[in-house]
Protein backbone atom coordinates (compact mmCIF):
# COMPACT_ATOMS: atom_id res chain seq x y z
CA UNK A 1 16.21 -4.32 9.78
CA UNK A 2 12.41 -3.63 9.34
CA UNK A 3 10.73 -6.66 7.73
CA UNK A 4 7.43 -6.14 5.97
CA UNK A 5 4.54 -7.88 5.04
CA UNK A 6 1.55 -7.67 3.29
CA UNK A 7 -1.87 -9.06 3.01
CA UNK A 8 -5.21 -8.81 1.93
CA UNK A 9 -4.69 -8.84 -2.24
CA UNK A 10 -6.48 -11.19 -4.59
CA UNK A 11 -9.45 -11.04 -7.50
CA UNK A 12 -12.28 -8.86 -7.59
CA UNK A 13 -14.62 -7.19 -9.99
CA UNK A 14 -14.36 -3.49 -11.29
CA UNK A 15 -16.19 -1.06 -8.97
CA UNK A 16 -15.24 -3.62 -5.91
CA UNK A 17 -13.21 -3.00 -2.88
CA UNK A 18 -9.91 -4.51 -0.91
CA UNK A 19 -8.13 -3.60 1.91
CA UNK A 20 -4.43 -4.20 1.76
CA UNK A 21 -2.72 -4.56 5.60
CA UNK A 22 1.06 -4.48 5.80
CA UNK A 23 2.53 -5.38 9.24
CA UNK A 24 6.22 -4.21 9.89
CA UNK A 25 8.52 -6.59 12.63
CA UNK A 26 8.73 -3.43 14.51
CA UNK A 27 7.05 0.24 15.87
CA UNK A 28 5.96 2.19 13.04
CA UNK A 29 5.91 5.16 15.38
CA UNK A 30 9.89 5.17 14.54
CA UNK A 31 9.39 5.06 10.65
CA UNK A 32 9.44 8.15 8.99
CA UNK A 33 6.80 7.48 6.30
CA UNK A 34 5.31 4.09 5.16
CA UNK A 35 3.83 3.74 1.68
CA UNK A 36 1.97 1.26 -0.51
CA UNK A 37 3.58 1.57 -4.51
CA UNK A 38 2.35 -1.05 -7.68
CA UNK A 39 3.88 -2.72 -10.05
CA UNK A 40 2.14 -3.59 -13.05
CA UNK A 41 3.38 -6.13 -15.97
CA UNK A 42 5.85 -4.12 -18.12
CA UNK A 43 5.68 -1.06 -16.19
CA UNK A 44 7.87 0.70 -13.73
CA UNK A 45 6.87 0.60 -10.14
CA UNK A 46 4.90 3.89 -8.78
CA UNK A 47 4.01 5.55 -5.52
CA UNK A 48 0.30 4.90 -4.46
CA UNK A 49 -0.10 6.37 -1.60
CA UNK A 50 2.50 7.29 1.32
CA UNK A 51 1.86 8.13 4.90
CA UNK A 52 4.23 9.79 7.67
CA UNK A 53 4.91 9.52 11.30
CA UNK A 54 3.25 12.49 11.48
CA UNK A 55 0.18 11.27 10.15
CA UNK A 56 0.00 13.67 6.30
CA UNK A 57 -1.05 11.71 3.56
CA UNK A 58 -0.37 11.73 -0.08
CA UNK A 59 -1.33 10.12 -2.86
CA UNK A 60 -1.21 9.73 -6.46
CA UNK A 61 -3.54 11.51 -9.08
CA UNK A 62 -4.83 8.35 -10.57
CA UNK A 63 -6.07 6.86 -6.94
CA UNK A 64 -7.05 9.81 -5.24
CA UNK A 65 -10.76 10.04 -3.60
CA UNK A 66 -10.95 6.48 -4.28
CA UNK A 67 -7.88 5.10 -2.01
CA UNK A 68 -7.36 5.47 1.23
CA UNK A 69 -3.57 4.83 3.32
CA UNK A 70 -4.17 4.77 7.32
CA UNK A 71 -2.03 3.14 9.64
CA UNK A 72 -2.27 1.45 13.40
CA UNK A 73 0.59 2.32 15.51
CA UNK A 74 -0.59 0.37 18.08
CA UNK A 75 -0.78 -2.81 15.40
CA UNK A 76 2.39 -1.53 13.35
CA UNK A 77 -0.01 -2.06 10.86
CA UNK A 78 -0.76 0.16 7.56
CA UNK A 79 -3.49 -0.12 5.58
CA UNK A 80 -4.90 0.78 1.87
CA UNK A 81 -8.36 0.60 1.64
CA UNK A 82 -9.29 0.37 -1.94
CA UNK A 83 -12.78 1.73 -3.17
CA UNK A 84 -14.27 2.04 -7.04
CA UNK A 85 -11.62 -0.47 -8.10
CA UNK A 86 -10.69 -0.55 -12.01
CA UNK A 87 -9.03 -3.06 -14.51
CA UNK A 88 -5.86 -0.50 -14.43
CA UNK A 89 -5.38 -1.00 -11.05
CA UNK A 90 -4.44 -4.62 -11.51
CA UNK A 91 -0.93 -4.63 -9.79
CA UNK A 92 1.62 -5.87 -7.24
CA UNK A 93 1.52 -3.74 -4.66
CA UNK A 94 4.23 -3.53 -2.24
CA UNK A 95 4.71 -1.65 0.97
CA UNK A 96 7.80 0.20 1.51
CA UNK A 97 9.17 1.79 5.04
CA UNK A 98 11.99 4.58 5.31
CA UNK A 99 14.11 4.39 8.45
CA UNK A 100 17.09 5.65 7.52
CA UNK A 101 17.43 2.67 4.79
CA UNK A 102 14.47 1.97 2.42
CA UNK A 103 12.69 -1.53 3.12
CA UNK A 104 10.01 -3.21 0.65
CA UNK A 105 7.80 -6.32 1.57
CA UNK A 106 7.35 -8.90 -1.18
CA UNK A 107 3.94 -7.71 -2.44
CA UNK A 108 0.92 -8.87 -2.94
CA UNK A 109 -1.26 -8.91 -5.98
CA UNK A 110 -4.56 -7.53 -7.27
CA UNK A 111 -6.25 -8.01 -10.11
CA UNK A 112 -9.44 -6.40 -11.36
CA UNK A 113 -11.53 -7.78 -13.82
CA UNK A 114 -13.53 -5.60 -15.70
């Protein structure tokens, strides 16, 4: 049983920046990828960005050059840094681990304000 959770959400203006942490209860150097996803009010829940133990990154279109997923094995700690933030990025985001099952933290939110 991985157990995740994340910090580092809360309020900030449009073209501001947060940095999301999510620390799992155990080595991350096990999992096979880690990923950050959002949930926004009345939509369905979508991939952000997503990480592997190898280290290859992915994102989605409507983030990319302005997030950034990282992780410290040492810390079992990922990260999303955040840059250029908009109104429409005003989520819960939740990190999720695959190690043979599929674990999700219990989010934390952002909210832009334009």
């Amino acid at each position: 049983q991985v157990q995740l959770v994340e910090s580092g959400g809360g309020l900030v203006q449009a073209g501001g920046s947060l940095r999301l942490s999510c620390a799992a209860s155990e080595s991350i150097f096990r999992i096979t990828h880690m990923a950050w996803y959002r949930q926004a009010p009345g939509k369905e829940r979508e991939l952000v960005a997503r990480i592997t133990s190898a280290g290859s990154t992915n994102y989605a279109d409507s983030v990319k050059g302005r997030f950034t997923i990282s992780k410290n094995n040492a810390k079992n700690t990922v990260y999303l840094q955040m840059n250029s933030l908009k109104p429409e990025d005003t989520a819960v985001y939740y990190c999720n681990a695959v190690l043979g099952l599929v674990y999700w933290g219990k989010g934390t939110q952002v909210t832009v304000s334009s």
